[in-house]
Protein backbone atom coordinates (compact mmCIF):
# COMPACT_ATOMS: atom_id res chain seq x y z
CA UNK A 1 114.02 70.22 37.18
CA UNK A 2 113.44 73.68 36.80
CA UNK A 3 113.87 76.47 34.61
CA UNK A 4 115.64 79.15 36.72
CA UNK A 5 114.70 82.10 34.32
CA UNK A 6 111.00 81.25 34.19
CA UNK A 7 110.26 79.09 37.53
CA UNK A 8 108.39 76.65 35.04
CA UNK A 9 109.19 72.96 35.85
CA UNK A 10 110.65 71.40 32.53
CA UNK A 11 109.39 67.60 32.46
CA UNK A 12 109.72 65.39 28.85
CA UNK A 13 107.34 62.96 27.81
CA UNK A 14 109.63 59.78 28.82
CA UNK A 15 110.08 59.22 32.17
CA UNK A 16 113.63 59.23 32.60
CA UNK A 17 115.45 62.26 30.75
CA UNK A 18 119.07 60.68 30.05
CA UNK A 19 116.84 57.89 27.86
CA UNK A 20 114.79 60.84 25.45
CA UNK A 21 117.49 61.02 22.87
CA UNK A 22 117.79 57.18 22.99
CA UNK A 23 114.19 56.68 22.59
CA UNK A 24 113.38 59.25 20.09
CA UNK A 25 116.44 59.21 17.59
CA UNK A 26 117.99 56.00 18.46
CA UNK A 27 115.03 53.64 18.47
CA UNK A 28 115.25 52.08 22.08
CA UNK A 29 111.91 50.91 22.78
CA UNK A 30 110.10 52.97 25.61
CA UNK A 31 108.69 49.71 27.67
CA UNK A 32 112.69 49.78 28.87
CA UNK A 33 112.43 52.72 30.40
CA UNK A 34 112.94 51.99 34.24
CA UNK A 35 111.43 54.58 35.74
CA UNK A 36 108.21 54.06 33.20
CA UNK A 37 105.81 53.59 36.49
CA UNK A 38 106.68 57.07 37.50
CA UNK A 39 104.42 58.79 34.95
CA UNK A 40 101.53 57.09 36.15
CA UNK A 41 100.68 54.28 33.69
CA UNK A 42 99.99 51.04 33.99
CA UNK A 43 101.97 48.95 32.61
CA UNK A 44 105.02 49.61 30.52
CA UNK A 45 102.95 48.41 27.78
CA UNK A 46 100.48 50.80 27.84
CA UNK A 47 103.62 53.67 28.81
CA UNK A 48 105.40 52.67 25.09
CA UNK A 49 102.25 52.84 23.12
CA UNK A 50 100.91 56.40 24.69
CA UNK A 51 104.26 58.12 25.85
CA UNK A 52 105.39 59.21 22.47
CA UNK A 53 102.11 61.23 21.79
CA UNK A 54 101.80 62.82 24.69
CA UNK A 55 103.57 65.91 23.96
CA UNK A 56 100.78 67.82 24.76
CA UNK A 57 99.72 66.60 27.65
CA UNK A 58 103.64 67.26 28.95
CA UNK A 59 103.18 70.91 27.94
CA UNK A 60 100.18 70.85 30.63
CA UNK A 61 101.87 69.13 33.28
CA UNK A 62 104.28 71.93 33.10
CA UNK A 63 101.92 74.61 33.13
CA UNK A 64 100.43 73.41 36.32
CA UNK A 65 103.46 73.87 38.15
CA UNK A 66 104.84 71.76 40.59
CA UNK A 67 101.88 70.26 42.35
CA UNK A 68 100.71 68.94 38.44
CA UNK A 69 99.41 65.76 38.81
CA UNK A 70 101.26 62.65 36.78
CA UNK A 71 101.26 62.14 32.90
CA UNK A 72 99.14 59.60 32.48
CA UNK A 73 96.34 60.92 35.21
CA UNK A 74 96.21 63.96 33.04
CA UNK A 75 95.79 61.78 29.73
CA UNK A 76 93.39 59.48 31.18
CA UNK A 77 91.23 63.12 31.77
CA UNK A 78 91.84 64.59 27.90
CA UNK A 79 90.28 60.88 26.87
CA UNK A 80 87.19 61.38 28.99
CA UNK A 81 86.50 64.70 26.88
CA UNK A 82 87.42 63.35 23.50
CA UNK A 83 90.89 64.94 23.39
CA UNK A 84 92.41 61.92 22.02
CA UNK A 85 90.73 59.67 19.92
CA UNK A 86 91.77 56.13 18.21
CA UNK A 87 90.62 54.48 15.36
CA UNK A 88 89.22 50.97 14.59
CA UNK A 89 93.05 49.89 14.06
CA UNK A 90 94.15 51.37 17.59
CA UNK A 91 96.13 54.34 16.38
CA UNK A 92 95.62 57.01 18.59
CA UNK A 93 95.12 60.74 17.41
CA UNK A 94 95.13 63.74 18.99
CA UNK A 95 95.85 66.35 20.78
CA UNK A 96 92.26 67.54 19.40
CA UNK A 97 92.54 71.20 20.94
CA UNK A 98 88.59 72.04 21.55
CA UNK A 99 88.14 69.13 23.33
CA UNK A 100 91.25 69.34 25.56
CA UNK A 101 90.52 73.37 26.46
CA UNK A 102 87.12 72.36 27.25
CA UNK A 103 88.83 69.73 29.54
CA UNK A 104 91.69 71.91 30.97
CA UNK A 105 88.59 74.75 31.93
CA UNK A 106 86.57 72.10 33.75
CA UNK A 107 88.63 70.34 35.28
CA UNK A 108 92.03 72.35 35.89
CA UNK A 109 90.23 75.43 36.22
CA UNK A 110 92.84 77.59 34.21
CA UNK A 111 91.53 79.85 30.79
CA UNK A 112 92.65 77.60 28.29
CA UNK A 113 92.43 79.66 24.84
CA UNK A 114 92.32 77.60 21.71
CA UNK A 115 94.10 79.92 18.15
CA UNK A 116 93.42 78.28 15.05
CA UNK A 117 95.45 80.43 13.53
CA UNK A 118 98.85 82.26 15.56
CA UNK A 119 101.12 84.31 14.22
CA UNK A 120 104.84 84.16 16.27
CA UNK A 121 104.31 88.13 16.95
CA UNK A 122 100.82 87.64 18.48
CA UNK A 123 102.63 84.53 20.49
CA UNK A 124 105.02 87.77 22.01
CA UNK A 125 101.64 89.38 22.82
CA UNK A 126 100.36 86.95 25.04
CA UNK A 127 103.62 86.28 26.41
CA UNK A 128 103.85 89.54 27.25
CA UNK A 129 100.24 89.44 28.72
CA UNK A 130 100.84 86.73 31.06
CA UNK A 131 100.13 83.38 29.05
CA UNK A 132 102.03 80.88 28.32
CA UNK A 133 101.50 78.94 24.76
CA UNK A 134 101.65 75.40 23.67
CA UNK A 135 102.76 76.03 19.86
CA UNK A 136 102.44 73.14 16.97
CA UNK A 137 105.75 72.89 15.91
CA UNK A 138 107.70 70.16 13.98
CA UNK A 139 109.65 68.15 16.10
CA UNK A 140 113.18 69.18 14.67
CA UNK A 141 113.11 72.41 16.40
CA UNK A 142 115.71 70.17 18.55
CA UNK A 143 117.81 70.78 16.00
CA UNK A 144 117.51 74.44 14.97
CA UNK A 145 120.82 74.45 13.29
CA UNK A 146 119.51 71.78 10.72
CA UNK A 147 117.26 72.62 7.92
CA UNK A 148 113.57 72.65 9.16
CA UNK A 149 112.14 69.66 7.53
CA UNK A 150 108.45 70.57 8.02
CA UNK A 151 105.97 72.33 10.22
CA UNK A 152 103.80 71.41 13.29
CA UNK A 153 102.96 67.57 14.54
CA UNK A 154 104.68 68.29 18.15
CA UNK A 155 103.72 70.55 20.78
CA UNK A 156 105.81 72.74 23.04
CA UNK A 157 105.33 75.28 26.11
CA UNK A 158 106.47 78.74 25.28
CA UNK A 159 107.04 80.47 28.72
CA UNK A 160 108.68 84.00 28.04
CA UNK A 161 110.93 86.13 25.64
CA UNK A 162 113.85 86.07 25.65
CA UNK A 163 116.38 88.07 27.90
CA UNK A 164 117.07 90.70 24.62
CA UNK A 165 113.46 90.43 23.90
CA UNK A 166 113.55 89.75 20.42
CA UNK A 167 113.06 85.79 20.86
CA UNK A 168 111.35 82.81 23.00
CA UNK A 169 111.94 80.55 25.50
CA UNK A 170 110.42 77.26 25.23
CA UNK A 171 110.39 73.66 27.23
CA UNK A 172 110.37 70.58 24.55
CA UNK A 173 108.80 67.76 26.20
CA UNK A 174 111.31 65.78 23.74
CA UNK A 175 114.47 67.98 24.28
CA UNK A 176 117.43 65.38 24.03
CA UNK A 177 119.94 67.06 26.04
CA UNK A 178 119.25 70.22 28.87
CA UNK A 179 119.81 72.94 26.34
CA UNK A 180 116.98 71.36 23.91
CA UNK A 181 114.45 70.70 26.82
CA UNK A 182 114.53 74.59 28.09
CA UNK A 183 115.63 76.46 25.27
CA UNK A 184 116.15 79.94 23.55
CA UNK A 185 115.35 80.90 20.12
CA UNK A 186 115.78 84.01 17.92
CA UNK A 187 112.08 84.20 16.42
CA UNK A 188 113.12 83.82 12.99
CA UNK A 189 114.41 80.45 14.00
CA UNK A 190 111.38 79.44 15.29
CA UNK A 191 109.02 80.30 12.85
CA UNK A 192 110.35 77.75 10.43
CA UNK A 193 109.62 75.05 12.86
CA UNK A 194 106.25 76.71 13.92
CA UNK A 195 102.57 75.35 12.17
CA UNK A 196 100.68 78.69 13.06
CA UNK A 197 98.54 77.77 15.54
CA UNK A 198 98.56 76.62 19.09
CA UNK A 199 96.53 76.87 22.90
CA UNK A 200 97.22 79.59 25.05
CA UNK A 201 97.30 79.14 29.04
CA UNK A 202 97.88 81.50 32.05
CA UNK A 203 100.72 81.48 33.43
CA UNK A 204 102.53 81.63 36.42
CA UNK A 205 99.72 78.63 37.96
């Protein structure tokens, strides 16, 4: 699928779209997930246990267009440079954003920028400048009509204003439903959602 406004492709974290809203609101486990082998893991296993935290690495798959290589290839590359880490217990953390733009320069070859610190009117400046912008953002923004209930924990790819300008367009590698995955919103609405900081990419790869 793509975005016809933006030519970005819009992929979600789970392998098989129609199942997001199962897996992430109504608790189906992931290893179900027929089409699990299509995001490159190795087991569906190893696909339930990594799929949900690889929000980030969705946001780069999309960035690199259509000829992006699978989910899990990228992942297994942000591991290699320290991008993800896990603990003695096995829980995995990350997306650690120096490591992963170190990554995405050496091996992708695109100008990865890490911002510590973003506000949602410098986000319209490098929008405007060609980039696109994987934001921290809580993963509610799915539901913008709801009360925000916190800030940042979930990445998403902002690829443009929006057609009036004053707002942003933005794929949500956990969108539920079409609207959710490539979706518009006024900027007020998503600077409740938004943690203040992000990576910035070129676009248009």
């Amino acid at each position: 699928m793509t975005c016809p406004a933006c030519r970005v492709p819009v992929h979600t974290q789970f392998a098989s779209f129609e199942l997001v809203g199962p897996i992430v609101e109504g608790g189906l486990d992931p290893a179900t997930d027929p089409a699990w082998a299509d995001s490159g893991a190795e087991s569906p296993a190893e696909y339930a246990r990594w799929s949900g935290h690889l929000c980030g690495m969705t946001c780069l798959r999309m960035a690199l267009g259509p000829g992006a290589p699978p989910l899990f290839t990228l992942r297994d590359g942000a591991l290699k440079y320290g991008a993800y880490t896990q603990d003695s217990g096995g829980v995995i953390r990350g997306l650690i954003y120096a490591p992963f733009a170190e990554y995405v320069r050496e091996v992708h070859g695109l100008d990865a920028t890490v911002h510590p610190r973003l506000t949602s009117r410098e986000i319209l400046g490098l929008l405007d400048g060609g980039r696109t912008v994987m934001a921290s953002v809580h993963y509610g923004i799915r539901h913008p009509q709801r009360p925000a209930p916190g800030r940042g924990g979930h990445l998403v790819l902002l690829t443009s204003r929006t057609g009036d300008g004053t707002g942003v367009h933005f794929h949500n590698p956990s969108g539920t439903t079409p609207g959710t995955r490539a979706a518009d919103l006024p900027l007020a609405d998503f600077e409740r959602f938004f943690a203040g900081r992000g990576v910035s990419l070129p676009a248009g790869t």
